[in-house]
PDB file of N, CA and C in Angstrom:
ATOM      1  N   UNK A   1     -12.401  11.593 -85.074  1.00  0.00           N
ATOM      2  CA  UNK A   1     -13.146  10.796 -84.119  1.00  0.00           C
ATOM      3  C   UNK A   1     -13.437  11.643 -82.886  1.00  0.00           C
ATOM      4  N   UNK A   2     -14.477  11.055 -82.081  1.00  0.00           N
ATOM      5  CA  UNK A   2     -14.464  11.948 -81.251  1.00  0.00           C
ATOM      6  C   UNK A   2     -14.293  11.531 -79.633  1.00  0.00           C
ATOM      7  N   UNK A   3     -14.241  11.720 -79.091  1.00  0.00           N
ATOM      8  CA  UNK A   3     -13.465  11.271 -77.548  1.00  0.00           C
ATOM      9  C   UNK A   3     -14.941  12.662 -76.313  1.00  0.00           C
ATOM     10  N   UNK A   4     -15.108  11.661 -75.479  1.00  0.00           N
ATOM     11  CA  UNK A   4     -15.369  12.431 -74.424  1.00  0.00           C
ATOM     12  C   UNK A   4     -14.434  12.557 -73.266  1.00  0.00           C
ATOM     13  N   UNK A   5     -14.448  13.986 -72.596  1.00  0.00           N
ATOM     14  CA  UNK A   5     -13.061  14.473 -71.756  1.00  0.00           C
ATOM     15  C   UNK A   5     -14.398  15.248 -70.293  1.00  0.00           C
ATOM     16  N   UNK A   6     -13.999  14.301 -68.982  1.00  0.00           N
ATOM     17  CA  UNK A   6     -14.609  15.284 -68.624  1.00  0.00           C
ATOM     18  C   UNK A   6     -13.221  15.322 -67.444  1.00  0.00           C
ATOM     19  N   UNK A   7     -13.645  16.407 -66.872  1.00  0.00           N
ATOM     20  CA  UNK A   7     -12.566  17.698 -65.799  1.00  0.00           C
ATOM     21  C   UNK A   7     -13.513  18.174 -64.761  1.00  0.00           C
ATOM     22  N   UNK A   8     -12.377  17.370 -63.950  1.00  0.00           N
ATOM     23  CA  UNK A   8     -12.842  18.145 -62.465  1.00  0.00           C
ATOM     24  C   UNK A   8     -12.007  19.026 -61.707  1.00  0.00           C
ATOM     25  N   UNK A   9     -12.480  19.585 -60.849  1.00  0.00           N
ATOM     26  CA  UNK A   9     -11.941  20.384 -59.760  1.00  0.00           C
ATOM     27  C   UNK A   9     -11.271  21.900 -60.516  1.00  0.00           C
ATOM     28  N   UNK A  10     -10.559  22.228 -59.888  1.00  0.00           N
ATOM     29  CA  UNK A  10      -9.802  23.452 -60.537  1.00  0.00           C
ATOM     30  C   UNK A  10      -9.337  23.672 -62.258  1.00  0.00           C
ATOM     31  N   UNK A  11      -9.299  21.864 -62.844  1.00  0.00           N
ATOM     32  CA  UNK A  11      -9.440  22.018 -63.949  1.00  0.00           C
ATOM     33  C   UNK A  11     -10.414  21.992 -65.359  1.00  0.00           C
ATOM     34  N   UNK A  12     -12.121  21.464 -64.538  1.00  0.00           N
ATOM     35  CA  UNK A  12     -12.969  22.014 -64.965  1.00  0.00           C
ATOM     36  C   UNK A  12     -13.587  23.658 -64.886  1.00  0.00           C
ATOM     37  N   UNK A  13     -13.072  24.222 -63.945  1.00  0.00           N
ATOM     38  CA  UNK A  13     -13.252  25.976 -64.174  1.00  0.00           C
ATOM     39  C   UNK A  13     -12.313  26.180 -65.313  1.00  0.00           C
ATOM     40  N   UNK A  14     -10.855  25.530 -65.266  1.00  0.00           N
ATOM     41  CA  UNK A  14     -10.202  26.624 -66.472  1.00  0.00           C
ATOM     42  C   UNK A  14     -10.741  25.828 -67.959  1.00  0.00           C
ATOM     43  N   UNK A  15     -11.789  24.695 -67.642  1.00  0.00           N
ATOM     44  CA  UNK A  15     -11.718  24.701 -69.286  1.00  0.00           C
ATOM     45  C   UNK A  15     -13.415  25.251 -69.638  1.00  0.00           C
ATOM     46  N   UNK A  16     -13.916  25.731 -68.404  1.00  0.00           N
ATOM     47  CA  UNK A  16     -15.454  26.265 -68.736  1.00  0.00           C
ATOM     48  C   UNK A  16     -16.900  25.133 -68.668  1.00  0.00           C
ATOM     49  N   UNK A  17     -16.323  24.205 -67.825  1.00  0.00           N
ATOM     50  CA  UNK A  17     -17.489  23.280 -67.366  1.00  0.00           C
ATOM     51  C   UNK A  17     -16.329  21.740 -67.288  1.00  0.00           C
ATOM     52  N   UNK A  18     -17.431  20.965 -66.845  1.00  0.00           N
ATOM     53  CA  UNK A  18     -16.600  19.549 -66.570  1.00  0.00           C
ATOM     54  C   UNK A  18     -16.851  18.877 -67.733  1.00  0.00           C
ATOM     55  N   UNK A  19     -17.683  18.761 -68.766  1.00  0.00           N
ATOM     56  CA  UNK A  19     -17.807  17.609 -69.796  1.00  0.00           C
ATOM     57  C   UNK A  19     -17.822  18.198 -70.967  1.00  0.00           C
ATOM     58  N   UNK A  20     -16.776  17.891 -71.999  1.00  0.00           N
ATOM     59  CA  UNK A  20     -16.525  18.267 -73.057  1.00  0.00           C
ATOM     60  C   UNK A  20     -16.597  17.011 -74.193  1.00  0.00           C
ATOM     61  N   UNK A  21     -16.933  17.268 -75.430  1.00  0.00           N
ATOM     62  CA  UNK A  21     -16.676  16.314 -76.433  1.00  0.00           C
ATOM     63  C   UNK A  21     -16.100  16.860 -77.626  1.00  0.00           C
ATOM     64  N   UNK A  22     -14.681  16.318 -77.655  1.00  0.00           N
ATOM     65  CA  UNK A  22     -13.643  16.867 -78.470  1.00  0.00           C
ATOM     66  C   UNK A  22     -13.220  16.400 -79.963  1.00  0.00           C
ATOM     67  N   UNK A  23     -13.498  16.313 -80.958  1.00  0.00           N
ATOM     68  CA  UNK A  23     -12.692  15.749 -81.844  1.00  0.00           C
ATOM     69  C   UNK A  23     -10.955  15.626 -82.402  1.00  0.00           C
ATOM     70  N   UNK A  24     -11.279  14.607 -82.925  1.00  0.00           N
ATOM     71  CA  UNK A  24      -9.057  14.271 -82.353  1.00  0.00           C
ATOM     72  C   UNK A  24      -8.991  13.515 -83.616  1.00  0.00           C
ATOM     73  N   UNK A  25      -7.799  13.879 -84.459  1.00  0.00           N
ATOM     74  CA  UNK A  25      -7.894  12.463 -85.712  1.00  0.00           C
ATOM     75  C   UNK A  25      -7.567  11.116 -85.041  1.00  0.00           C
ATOM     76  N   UNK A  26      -7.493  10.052 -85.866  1.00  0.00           N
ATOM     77  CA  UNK A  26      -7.386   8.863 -85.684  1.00  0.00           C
ATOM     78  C   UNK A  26      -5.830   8.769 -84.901  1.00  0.00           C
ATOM     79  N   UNK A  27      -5.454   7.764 -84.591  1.00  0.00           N
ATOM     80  CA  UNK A  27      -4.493   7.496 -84.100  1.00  0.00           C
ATOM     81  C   UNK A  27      -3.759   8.372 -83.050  1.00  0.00           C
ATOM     82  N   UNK A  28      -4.477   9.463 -82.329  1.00  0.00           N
ATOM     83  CA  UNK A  28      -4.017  10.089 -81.639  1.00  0.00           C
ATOM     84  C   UNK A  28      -3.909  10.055 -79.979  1.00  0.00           C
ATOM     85  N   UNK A  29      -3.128  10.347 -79.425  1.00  0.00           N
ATOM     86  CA  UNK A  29      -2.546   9.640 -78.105  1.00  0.00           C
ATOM     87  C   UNK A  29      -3.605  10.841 -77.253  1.00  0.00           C
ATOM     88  N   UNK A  30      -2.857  10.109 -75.280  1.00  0.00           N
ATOM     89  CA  UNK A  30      -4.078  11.476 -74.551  1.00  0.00           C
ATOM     90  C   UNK A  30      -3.136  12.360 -74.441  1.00  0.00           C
ATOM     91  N   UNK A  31      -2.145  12.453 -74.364  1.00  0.00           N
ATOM     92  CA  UNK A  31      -1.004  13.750 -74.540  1.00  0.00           C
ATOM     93  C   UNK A  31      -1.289  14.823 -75.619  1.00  0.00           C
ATOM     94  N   UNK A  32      -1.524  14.272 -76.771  1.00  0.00           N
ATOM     95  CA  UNK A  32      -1.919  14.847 -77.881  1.00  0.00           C
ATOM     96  C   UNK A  32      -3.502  15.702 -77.592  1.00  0.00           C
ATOM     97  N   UNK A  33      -4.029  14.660 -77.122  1.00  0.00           N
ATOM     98  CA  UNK A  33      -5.725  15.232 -76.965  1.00  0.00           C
ATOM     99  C   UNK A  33      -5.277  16.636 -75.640  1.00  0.00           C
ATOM    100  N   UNK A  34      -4.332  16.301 -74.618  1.00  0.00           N
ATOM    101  CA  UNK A  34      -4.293  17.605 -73.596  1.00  0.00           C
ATOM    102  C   UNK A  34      -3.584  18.685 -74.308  1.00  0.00           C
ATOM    103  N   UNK A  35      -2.646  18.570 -75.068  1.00  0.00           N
ATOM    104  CA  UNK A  35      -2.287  19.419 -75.542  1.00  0.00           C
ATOM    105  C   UNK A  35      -3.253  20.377 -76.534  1.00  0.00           C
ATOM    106  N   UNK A  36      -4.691  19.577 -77.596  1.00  0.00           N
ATOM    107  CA  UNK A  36      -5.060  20.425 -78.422  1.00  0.00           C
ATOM    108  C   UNK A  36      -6.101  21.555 -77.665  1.00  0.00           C
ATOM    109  N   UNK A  37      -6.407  20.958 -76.440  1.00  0.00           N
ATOM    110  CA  UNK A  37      -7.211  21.398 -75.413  1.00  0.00           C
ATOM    111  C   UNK A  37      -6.436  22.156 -74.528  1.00  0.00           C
ATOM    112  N   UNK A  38      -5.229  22.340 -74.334  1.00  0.00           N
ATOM    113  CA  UNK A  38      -4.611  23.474 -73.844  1.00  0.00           C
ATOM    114  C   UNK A  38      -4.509  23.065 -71.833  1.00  0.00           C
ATOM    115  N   UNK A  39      -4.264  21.994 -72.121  1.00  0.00           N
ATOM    116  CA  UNK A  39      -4.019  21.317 -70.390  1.00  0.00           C
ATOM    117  C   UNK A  39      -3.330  20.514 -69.926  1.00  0.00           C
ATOM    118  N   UNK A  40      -1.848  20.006 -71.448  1.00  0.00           N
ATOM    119  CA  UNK A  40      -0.760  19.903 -70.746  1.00  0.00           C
ATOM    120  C   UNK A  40       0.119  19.915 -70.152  1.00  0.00           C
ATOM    121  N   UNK A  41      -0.316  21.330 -69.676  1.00  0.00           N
ATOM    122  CA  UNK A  41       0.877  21.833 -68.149  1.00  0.00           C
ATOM    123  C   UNK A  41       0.753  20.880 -67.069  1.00  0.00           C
ATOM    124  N   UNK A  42      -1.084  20.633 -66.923  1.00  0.00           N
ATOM    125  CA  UNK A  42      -0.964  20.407 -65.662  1.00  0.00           C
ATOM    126  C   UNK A  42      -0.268  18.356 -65.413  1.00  0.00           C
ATOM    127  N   UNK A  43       0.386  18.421 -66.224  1.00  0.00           N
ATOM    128  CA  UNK A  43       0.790  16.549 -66.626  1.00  0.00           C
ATOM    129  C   UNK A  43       2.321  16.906 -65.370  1.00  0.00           C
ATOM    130  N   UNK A  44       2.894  17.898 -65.069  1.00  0.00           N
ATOM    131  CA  UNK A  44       3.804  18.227 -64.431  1.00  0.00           C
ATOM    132  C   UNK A  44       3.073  18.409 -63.261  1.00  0.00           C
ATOM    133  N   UNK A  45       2.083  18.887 -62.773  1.00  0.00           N
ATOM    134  CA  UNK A  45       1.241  18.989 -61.725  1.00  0.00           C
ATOM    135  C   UNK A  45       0.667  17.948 -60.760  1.00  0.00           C
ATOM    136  N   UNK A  46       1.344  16.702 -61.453  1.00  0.00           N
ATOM    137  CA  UNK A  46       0.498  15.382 -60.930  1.00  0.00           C
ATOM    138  C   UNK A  46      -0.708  15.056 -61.615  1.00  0.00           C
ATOM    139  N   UNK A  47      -1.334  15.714 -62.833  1.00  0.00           N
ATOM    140  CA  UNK A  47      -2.491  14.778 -63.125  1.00  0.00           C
ATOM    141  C   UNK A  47      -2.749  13.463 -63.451  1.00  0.00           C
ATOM    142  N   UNK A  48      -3.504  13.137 -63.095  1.00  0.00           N
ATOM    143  CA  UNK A  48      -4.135  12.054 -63.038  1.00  0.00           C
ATOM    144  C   UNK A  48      -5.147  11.497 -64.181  1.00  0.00           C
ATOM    145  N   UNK A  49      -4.910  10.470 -65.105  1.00  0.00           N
ATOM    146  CA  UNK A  49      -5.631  10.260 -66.600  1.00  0.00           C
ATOM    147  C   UNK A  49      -6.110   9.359 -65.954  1.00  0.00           C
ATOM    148  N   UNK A  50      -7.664   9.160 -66.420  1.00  0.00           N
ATOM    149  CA  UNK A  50      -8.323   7.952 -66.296  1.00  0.00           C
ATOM    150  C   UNK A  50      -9.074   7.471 -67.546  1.00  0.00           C
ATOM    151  N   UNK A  51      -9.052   6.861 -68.417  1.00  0.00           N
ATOM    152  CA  UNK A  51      -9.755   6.185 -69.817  1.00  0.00           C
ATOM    153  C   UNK A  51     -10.533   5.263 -69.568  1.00  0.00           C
ATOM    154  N   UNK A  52     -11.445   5.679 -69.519  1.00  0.00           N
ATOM    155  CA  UNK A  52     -13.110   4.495 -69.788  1.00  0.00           C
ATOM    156  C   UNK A  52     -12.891   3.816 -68.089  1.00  0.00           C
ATOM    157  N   UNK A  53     -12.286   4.537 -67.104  1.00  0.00           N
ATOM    158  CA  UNK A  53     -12.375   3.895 -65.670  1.00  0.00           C
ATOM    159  C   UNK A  53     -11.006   2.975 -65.145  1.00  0.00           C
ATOM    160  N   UNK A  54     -10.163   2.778 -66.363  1.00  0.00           N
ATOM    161  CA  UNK A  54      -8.873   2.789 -65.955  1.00  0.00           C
ATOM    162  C   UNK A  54      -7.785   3.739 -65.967  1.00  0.00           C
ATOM    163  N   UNK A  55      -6.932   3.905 -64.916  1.00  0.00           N
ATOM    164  CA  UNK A  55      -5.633   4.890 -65.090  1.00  0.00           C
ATOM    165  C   UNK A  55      -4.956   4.756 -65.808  1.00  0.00           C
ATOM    166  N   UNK A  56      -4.239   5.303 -67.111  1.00  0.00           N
ATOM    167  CA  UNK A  56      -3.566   5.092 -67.709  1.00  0.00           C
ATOM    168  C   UNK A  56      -2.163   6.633 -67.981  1.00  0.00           C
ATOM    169  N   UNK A  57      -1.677   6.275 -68.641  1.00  0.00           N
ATOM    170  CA  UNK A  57      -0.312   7.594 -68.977  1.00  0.00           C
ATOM    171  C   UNK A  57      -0.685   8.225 -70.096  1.00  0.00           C
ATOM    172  N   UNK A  58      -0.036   9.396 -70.410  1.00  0.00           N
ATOM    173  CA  UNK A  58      -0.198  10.638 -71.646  1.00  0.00           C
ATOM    174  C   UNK A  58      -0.282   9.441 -73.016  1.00  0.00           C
ATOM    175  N   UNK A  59       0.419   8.395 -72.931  1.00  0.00           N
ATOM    176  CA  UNK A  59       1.158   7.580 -74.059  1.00  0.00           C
ATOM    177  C   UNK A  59       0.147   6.835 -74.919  1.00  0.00           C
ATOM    178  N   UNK A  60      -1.408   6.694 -74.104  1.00  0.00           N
ATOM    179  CA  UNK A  60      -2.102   5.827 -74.783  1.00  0.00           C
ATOM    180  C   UNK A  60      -2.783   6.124 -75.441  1.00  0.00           C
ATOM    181  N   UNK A  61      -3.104   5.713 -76.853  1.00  0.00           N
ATOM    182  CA  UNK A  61      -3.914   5.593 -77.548  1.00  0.00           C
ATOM    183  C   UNK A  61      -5.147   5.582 -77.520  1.00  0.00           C
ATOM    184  N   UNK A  62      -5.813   6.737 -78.161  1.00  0.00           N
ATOM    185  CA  UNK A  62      -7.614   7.079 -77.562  1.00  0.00           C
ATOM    186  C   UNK A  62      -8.091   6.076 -79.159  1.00  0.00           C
ATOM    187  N   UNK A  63      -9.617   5.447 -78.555  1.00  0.00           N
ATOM    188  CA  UNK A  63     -10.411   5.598 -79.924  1.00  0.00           C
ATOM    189  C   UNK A  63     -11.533   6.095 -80.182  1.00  0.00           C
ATOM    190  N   UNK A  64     -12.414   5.677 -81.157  1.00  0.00           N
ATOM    191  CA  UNK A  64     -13.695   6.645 -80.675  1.00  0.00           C
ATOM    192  C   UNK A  64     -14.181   6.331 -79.828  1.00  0.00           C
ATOM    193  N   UNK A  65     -14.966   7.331 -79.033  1.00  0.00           N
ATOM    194  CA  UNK A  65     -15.890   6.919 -78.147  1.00  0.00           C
ATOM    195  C   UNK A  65     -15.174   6.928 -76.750  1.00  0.00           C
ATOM    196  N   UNK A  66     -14.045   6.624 -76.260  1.00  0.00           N
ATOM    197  CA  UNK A  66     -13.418   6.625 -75.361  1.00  0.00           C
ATOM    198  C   UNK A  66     -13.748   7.999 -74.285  1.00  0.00           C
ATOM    199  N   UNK A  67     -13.595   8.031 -72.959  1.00  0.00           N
ATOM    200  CA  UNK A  67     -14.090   8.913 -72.018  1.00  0.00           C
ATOM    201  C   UNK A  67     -12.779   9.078 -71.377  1.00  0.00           C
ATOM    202  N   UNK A  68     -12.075  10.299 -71.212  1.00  0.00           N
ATOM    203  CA  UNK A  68     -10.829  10.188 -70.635  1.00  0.00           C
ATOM    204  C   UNK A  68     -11.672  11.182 -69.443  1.00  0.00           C
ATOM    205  N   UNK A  69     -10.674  10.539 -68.129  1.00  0.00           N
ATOM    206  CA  UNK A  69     -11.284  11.747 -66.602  1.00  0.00           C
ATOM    207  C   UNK A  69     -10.190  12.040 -66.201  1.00  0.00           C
ATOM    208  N   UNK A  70      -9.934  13.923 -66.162  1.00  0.00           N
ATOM    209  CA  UNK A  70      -9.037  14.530 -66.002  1.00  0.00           C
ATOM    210  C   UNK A  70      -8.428  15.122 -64.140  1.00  0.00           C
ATOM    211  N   UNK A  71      -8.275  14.500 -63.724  1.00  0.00           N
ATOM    212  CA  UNK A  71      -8.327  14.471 -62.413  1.00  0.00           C
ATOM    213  C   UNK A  71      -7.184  15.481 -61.568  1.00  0.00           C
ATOM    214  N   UNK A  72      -6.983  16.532 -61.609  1.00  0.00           N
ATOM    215  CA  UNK A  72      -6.185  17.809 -61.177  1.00  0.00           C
ATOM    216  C   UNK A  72      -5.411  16.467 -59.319  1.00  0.00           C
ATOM    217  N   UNK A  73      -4.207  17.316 -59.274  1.00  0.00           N
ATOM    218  CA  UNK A  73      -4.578  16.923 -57.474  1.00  0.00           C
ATOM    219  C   UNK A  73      -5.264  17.296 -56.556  1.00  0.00           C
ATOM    220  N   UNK A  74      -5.005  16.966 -55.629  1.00  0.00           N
ATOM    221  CA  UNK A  74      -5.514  17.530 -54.486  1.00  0.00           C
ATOM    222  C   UNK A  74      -5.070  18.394 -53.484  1.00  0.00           C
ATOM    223  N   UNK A  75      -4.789  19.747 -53.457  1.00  0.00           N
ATOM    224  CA  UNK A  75      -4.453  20.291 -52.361  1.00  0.00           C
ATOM    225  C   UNK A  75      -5.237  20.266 -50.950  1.00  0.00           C
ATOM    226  N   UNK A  76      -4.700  20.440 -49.768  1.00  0.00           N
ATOM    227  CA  UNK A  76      -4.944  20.404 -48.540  1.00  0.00           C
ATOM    228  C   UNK A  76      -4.541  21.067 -47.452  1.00  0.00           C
ATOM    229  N   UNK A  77      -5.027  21.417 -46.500  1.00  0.00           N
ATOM    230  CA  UNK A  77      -4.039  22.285 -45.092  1.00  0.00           C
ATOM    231  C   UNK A  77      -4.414  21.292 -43.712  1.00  0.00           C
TER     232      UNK A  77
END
C-alpha cells in the first residue's frame, strides 16, 4: 500500500525534498514506515507525527492513502 510522508525542516534536506510516496505492506505501523525510510532516530529527538492532520504516536496503524507529517523540532537562540 502506499502512504504519503511529507518532511519538513532539517528533516526534509536529509531525506532529499519534503514529499515522498512510500510503499509499506499492509498492516504496518508509523514506526515501521520511519524506520524503512531511515528516520527513526529522530523519534528520540522530539518528533512530532501527524496522520491525515491528527497527532498521533510511532504505534499507529497507517492505511492506504494515509499522509503522515514529519515534523523535526524546533531549535532557537
Amino acid at each position: 500500500m502506499q502512504v504519503k510522508v511529507l518532511a519538513f525542516g532539517p528533516l526534509a534536506e536529509e531525506m532529499g525534498g519534503r514529499e515522498h510516496i512510500v510503499e509499506v505492506p499492509p498492516s504496518t505501523s508509523i514506526r515501521f514506515l520511519l524506520e524503512e525510510i531511515g528516520v527513526d532516530g529522530w523519534i528520540s529527538q522530539g518528533l512530532v507525527i501527524s496522520m491525515n492532520g491528527e497527532k498521533v504516536d510511532g504505534d499507529e496503524p497507517l492505511s492506504e492513502g494515509d499522509e503522515i507529517a514529519l515534523l523535526p523540532p524546533v531549535s532557537g537562540g
